[in-house]
C-alpha atoms as a PDB file:
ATOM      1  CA  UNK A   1      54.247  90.789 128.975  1.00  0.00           C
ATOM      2  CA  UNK A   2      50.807  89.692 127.421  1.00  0.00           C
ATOM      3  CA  UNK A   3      53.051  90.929 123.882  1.00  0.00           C
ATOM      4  CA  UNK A   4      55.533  88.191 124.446  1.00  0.00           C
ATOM      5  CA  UNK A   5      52.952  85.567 125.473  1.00  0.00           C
ATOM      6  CA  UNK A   6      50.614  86.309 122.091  1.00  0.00           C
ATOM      7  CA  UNK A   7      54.033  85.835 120.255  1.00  0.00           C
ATOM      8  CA  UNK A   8      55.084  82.222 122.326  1.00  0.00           C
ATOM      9  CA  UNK A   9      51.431  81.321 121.398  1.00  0.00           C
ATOM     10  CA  UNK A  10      51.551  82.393 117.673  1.00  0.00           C
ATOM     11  CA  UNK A  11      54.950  80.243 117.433  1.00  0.00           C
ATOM     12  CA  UNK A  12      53.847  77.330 118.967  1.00  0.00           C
ATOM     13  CA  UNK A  13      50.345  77.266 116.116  1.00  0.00           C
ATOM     14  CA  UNK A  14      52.878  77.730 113.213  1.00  0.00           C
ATOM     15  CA  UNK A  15      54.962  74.944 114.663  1.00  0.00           C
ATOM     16  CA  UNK A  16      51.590  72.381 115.200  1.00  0.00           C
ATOM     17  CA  UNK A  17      50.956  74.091 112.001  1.00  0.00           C
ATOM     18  CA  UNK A  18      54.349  72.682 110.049  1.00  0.00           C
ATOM     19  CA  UNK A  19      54.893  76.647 109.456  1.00  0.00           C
ATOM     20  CA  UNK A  20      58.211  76.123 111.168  1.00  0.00           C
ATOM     21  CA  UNK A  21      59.346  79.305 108.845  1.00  0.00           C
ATOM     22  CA  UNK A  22      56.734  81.307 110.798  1.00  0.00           C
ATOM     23  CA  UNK A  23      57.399  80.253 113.634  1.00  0.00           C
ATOM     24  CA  UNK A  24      61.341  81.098 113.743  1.00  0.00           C
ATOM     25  CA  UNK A  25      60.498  84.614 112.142  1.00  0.00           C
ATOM     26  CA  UNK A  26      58.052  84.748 115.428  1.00  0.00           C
ATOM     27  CA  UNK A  27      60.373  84.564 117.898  1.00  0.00           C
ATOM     28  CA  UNK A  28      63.116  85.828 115.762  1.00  0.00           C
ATOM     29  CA  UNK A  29      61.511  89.447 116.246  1.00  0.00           C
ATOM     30  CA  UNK A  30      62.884  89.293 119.728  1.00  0.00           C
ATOM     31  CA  UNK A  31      66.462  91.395 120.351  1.00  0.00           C
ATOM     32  CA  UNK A  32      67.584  88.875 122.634  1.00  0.00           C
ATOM     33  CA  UNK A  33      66.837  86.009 120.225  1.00  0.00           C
ATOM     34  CA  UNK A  34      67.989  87.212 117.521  1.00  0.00           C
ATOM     35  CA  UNK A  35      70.927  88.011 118.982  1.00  0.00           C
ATOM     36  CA  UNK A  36      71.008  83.999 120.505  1.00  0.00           C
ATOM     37  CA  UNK A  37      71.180  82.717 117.018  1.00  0.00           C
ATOM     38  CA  UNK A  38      73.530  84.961 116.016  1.00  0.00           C
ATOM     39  CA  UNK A  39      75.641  83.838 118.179  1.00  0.00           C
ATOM     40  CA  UNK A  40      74.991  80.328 117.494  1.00  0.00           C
ATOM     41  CA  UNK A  41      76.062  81.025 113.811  1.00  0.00           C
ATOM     42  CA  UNK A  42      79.156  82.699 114.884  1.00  0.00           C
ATOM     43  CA  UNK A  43      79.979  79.301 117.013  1.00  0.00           C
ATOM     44  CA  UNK A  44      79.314  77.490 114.441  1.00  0.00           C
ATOM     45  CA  UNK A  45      81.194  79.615 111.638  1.00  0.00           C
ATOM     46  CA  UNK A  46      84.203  79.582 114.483  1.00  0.00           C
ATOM     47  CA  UNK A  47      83.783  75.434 114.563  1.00  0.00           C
ATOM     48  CA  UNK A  48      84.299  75.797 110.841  1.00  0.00           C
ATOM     49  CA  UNK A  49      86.964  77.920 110.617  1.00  0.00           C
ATOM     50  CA  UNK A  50      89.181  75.872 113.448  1.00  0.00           C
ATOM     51  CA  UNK A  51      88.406  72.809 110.857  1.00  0.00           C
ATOM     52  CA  UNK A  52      89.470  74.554 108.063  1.00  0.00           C
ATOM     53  CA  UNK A  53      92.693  75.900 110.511  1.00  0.00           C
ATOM     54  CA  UNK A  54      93.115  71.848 111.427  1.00  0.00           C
ATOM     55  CA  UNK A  55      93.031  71.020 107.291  1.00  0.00           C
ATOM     56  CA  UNK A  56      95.528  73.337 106.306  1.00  0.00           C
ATOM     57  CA  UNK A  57      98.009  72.454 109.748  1.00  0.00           C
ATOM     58  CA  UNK A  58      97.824  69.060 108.323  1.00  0.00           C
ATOM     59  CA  UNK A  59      98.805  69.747 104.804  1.00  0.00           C
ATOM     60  CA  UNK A  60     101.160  71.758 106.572  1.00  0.00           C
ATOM     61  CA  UNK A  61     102.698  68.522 107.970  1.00  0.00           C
ATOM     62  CA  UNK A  62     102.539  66.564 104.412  1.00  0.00           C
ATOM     63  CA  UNK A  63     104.562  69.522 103.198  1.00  0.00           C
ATOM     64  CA  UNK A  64     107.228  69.583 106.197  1.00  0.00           C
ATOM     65  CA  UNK A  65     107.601  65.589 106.239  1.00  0.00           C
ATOM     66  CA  UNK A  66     108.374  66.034 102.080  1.00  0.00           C
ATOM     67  CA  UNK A  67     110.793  68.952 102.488  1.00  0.00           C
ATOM     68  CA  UNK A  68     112.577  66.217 105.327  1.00  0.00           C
ATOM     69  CA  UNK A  69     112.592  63.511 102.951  1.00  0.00           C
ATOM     70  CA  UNK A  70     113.802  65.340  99.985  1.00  0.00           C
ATOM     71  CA  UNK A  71     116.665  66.634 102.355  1.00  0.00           C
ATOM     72  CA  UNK A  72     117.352  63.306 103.455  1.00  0.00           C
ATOM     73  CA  UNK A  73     117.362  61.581  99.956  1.00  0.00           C
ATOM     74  CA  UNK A  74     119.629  64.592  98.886  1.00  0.00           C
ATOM     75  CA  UNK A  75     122.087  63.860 101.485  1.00  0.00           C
ATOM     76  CA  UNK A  76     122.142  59.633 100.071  1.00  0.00           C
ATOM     77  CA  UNK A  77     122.040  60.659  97.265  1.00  0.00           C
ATOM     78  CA  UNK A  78     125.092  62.887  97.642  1.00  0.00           C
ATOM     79  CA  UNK A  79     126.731  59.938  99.908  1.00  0.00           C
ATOM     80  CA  UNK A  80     126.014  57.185  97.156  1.00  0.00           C
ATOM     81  CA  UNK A  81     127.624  59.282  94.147  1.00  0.00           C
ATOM     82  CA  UNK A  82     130.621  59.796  96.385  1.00  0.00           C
ATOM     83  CA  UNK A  83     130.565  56.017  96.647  1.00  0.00           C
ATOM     84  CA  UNK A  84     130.046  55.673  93.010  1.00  0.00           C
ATOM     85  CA  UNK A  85     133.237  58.176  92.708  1.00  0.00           C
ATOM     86  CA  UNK A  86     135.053  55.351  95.007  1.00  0.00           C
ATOM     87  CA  UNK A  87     134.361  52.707  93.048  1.00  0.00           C
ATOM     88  CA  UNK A  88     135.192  54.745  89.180  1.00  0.00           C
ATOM     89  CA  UNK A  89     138.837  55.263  91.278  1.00  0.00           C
ATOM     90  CA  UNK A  90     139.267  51.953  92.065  1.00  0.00           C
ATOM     91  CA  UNK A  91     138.539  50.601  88.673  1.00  0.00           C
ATOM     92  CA  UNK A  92     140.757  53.095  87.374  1.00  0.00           C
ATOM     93  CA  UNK A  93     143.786  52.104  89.968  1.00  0.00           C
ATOM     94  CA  UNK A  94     142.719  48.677  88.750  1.00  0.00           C
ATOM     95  CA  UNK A  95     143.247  48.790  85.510  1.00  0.00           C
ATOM     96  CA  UNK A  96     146.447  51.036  85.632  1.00  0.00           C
ATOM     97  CA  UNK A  97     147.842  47.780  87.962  1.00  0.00           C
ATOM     98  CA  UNK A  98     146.716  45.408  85.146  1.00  0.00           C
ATOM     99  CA  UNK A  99     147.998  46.911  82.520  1.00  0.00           C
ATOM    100  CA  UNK A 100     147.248  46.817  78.908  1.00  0.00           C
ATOM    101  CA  UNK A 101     148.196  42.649  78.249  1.00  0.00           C
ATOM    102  CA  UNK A 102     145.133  41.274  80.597  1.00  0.00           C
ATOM    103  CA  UNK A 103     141.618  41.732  79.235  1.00  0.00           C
ATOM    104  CA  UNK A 104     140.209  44.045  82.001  1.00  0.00           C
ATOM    105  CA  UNK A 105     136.816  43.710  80.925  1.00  0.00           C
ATOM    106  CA  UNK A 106     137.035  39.830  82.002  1.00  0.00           C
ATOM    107  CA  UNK A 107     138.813  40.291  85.373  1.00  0.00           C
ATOM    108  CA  UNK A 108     136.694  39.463  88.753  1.00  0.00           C
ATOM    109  CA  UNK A 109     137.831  42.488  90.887  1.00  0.00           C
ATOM    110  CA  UNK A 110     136.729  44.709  87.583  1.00  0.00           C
ATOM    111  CA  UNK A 111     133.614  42.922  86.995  1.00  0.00           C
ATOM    112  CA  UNK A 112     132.425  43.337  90.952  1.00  0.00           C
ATOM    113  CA  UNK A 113     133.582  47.049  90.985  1.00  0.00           C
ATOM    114  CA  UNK A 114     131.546  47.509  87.676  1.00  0.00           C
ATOM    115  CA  UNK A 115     128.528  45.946  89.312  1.00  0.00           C
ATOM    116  CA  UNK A 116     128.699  47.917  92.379  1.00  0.00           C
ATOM    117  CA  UNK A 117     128.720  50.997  90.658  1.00  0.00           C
ATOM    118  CA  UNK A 118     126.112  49.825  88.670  1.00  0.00           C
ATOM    119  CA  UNK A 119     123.971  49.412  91.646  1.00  0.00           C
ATOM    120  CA  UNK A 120     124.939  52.537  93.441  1.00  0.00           C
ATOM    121  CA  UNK A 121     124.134  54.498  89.975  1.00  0.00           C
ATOM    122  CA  UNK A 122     120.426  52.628  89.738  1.00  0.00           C
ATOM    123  CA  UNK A 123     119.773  53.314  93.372  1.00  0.00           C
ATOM    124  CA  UNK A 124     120.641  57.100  92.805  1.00  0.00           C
ATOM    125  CA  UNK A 125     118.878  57.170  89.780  1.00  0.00           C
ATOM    126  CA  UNK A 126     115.729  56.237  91.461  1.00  0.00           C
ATOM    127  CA  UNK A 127     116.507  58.163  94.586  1.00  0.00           C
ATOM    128  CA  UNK A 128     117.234  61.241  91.981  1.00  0.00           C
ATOM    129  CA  UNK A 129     113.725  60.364  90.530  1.00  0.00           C
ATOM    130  CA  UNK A 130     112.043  59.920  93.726  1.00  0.00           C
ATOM    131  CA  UNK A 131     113.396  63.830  95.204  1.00  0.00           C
ATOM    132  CA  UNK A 132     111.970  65.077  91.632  1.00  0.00           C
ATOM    133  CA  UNK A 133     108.270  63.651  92.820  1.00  0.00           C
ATOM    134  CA  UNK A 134     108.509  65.117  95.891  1.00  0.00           C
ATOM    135  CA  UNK A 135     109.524  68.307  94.582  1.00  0.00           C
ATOM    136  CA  UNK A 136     106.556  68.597  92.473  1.00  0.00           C
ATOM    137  CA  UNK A 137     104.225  66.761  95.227  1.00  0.00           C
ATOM    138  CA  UNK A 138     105.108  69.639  98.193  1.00  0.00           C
ATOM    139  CA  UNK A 139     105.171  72.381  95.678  1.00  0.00           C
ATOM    140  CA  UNK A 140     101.196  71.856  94.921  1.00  0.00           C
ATOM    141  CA  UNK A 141     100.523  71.192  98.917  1.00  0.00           C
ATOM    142  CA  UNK A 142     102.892  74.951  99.310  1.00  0.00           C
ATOM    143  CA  UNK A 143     100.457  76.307  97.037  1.00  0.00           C
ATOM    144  CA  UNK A 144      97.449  74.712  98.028  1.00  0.00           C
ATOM    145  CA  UNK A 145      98.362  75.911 101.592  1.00  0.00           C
ATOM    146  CA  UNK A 146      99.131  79.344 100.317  1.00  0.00           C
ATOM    147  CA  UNK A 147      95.287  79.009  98.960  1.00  0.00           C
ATOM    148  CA  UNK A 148      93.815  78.322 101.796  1.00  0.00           C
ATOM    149  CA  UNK A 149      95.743  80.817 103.909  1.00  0.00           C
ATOM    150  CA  UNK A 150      93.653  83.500 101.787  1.00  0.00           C
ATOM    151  CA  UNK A 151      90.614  81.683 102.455  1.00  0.00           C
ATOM    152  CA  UNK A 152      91.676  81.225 106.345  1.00  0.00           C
ATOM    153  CA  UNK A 153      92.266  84.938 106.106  1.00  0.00           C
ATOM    154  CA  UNK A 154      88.853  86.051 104.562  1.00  0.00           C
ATOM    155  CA  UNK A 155      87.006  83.356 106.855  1.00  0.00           C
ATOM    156  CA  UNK A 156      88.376  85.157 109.832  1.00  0.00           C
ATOM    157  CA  UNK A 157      87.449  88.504 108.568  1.00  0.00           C
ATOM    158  CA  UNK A 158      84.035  87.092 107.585  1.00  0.00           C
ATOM    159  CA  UNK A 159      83.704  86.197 111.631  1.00  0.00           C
ATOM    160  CA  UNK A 160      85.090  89.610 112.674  1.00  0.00           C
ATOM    161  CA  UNK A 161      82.328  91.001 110.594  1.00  0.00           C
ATOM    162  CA  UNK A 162      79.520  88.894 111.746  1.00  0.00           C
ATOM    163  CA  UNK A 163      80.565  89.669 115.493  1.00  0.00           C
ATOM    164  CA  UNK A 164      80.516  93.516 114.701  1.00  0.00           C
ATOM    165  CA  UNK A 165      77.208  92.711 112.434  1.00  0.00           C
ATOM    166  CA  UNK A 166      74.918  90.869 115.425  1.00  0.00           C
ATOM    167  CA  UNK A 167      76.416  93.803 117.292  1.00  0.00           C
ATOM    168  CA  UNK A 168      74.529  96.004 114.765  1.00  0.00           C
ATOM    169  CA  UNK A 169      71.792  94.103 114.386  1.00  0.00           C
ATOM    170  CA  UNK A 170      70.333  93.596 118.021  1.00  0.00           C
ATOM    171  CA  UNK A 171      70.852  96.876 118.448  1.00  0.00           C
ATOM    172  CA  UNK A 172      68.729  97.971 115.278  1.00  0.00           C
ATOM    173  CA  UNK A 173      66.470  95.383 116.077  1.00  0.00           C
ATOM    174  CA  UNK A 174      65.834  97.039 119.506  1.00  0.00           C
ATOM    175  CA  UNK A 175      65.921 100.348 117.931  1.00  0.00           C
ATOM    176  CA  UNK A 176      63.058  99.338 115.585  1.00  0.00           C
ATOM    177  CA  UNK A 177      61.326  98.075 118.834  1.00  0.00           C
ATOM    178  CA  UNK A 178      61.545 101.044 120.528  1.00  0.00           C
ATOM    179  CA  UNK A 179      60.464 103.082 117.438  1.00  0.00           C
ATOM    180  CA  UNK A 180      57.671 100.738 117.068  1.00  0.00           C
ATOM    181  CA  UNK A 181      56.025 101.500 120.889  1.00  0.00           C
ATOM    182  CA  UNK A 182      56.577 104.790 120.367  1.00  0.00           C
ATOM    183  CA  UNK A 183      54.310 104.591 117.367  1.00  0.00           C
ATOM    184  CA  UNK A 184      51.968 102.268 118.963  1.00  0.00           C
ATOM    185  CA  UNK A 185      52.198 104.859 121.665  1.00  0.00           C
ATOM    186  CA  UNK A 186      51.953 108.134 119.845  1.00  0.00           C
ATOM    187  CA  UNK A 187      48.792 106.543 117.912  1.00  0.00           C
ATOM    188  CA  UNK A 188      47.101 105.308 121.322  1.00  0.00           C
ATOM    189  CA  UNK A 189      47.189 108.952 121.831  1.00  0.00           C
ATOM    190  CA  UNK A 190      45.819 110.272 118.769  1.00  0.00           C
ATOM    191  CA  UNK A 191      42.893 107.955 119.618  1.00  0.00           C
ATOM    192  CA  UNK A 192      42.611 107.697 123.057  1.00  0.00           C
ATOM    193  CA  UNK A 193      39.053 108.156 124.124  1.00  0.00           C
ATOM    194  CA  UNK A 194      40.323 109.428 127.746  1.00  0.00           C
ATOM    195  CA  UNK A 195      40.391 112.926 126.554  1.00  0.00           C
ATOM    196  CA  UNK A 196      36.396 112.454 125.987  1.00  0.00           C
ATOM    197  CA  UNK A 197      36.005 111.372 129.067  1.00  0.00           C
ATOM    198  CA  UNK A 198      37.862 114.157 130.923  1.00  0.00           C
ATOM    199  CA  UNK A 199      35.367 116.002 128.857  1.00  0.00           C
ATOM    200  CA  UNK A 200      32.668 114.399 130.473  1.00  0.00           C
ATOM    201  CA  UNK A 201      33.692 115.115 133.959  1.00  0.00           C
ATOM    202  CA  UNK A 202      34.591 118.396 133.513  1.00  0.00           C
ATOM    203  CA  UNK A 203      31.047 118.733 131.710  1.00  0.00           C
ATOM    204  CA  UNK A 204      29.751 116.873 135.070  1.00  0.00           C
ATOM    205  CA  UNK A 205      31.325 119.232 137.050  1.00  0.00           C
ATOM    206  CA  UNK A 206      30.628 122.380 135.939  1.00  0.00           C
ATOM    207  CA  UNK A 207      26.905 121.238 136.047  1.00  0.00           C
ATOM    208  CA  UNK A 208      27.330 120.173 139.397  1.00  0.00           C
ATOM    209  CA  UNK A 209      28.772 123.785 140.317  1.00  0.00           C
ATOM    210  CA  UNK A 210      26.215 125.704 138.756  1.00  0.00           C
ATOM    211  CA  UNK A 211      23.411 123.746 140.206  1.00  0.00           C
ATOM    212  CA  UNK A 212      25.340 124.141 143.943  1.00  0.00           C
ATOM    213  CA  UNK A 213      25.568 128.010 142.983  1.00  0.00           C
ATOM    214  CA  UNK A 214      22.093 128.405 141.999  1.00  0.00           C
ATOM    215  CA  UNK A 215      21.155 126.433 145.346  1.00  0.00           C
ATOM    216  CA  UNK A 216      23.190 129.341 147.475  1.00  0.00           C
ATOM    217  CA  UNK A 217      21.359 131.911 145.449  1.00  0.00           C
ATOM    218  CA  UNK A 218      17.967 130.633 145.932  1.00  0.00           C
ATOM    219  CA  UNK A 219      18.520 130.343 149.515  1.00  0.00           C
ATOM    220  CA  UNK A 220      19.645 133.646 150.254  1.00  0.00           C
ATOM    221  CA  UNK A 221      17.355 135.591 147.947  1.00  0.00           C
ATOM    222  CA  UNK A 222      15.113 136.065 150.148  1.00  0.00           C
ATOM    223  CA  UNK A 223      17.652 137.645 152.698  1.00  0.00           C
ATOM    224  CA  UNK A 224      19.517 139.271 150.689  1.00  0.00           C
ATOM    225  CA  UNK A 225      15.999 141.018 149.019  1.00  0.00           C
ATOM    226  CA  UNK A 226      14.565 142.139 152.888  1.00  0.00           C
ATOM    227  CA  UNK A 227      18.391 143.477 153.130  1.00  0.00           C
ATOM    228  CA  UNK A 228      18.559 145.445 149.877  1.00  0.00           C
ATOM    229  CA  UNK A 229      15.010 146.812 151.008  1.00  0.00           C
ATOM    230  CA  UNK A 230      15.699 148.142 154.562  1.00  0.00           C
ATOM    231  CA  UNK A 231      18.982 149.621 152.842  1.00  0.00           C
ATOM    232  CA  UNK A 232      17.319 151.476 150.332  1.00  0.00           C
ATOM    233  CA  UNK A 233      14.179 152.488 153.064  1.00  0.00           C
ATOM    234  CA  UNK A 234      17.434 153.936 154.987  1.00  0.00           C
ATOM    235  CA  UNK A 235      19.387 155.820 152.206  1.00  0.00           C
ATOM    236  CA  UNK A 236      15.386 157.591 151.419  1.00  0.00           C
ATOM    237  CA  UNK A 237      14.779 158.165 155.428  1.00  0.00           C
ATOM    238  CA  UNK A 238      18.688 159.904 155.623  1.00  0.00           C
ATOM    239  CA  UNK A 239      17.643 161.850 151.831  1.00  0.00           C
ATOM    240  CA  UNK A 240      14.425 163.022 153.510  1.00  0.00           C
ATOM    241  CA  UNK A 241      16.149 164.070 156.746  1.00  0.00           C
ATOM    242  CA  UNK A 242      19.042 165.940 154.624  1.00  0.00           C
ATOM    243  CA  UNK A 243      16.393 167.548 152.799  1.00  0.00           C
ATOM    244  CA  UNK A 244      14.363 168.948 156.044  1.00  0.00           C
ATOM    245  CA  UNK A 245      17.425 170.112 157.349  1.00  0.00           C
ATOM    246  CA  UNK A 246      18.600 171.448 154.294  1.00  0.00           C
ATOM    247  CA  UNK A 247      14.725 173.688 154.151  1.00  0.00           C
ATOM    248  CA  UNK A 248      14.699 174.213 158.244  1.00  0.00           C
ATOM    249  CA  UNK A 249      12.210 171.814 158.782  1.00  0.00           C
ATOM    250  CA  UNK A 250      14.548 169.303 160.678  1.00  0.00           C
ATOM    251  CA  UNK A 251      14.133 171.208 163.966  1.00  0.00           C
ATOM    252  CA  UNK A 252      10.644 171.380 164.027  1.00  0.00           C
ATOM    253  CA  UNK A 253      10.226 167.548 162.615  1.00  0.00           C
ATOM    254  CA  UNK A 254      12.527 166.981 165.612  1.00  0.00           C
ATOM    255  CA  UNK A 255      10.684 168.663 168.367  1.00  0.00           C
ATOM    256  CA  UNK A 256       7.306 167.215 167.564  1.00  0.00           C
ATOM    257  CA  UNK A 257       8.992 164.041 167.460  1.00  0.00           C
ATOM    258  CA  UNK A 258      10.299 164.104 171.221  1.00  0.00           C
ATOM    259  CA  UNK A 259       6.461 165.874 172.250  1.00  0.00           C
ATOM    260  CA  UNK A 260       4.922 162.939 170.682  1.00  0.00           C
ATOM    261  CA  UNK A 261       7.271 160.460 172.715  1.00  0.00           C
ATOM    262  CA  UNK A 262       6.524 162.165 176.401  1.00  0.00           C
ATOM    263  CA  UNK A 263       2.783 162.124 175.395  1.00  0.00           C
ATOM    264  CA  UNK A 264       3.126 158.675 175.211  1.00  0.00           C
ATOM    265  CA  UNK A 265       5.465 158.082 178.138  1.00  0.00           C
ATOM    266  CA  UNK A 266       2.578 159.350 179.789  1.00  0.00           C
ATOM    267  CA  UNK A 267      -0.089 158.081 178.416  1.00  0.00           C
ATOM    268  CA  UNK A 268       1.718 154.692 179.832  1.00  0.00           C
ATOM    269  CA  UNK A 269       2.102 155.648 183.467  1.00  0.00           C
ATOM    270  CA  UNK A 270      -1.566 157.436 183.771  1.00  0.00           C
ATOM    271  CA  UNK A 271      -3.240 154.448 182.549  1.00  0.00           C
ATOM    272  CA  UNK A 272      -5.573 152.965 185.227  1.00  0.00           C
ATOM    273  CA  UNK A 273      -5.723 149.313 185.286  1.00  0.00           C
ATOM    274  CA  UNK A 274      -8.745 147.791 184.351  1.00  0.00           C
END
């Protein structure tokens, strides 16, 4: 958290800064931002590509309307040189009705099927012309359109691989994150001071035990000292009593011991008051 608010706070000095190149590569180290703008890109490559798509449907058009107007001029065209056939078997009828005496060349019905012809021949002459021009005008828009359709074609692939690439990307990117903490982590470790402090406490401890053990043992020395000496007065009283009895003395020790008791049993009860 206090990561991504040192990194708004760097981008927002290299934008009062004019370092707006800074600042996008600031907040471009984010996975989720990076993967933002690739997205906008994409859009935008998309918006491009439905242009280009809208460019070549229209040339598309200019080629179909040609390909109709050549195929209608063919069909006058066709319909005006079976006129023109007409009007070459009139004049012939014509002049087989005249005969050779009357200068055909001079005679009104001749002249006006002449002229008609005439007519019909210039207008399919120009409409002959005119089918030629189109020809050549939709074969460049065919190929043009077959041009295009390539670059359609690697546009769209282009897209598919810039999809597939931000894919690839944000997830490097968050990879390289990831690796990153667990560097920053690994070498917080390395040199982490808590270990010296655990060090310290443990030190602190182990004082504190031995002083607390050293207490205990100062307070029952004395005890345990007046203990170990009646013990060992005991073991030499019960070695000095084996011994007796061992030599035969035991009975004898034992004897005076009980005359020595009555004596004073009676010493007690003889013993005027004063």
């Amino acid at each position: 958290m206090l990561k991504a608010i040192g990194r708004l706070f760097k981008a927002v000095y290299y934008l009062i800064t004019f370092r707006f190149n800074d600042a996008a590569d600031t907040f471009l180290n984010r996975p989720e931002i990076m993967g933002a703008r690739y997205d906008e890109i994409i859009v935008d490559k998309r918006h491009r590509l439905n242009e280009y798509v809208s460019a070549v449907s229209a040339l598309k058009v200019q080629e179909e309307k040609k390909k109709v107007k050549i195929k209608q001029l063919a069909i006058e065209l066709e319909n005006d040189k079976d006129v023109m056939a007409d009007i070459l078997g009139e004049a012939k009828l014509l002049m087989s009705e005249l005969g050779d005496g009357e200068d055909i060349e001079t005679n009104p019905d001749y002249i006006s099927l002449m002229n008609e012809y005439k007519d019909y021949a210039s207008t399919a002459e120009q409409k002959e012309i005119r089918i030629e021009d189109l020809g050549v005008a939709m074969k460049k828009i065919t190929d043009s359109i077959s041009q295009h359709k390539l670059g359609l074609e690697q546009l769209q692939r282009d897209l598919e691989n810039l999809k597939i690439e931000k894919a690839s990307a944000v997830a490097e990117m968050i990879s390289s994150k990831e690796e990153e903490k667990l560097a920053k982590v690994i070498a917080g470790m390395s040199e982490d001071s808590s270990e010296q402090e655990l060090e310290k406490l443990r030190d602190v401890r182990a004082e504190q035990r031995a002083d607390a053990e050293i207490s205990r043992e100062l307070a029952g020395m004395d005890v345990k000292q007046k203990r170990n000496r009646r013990i060992a007065r005991s073991r030499e009283n019960k070695h000095a009593q084996e011994f007796s009895q061992l030599v035969g003395l035991a009975k004898k020790s034992d004897d005076s011991t009980k005359t020595e008791k009555v004596k004073k049993k009676r010493t007690k009860k003889t013993k005027l008051p004063e």
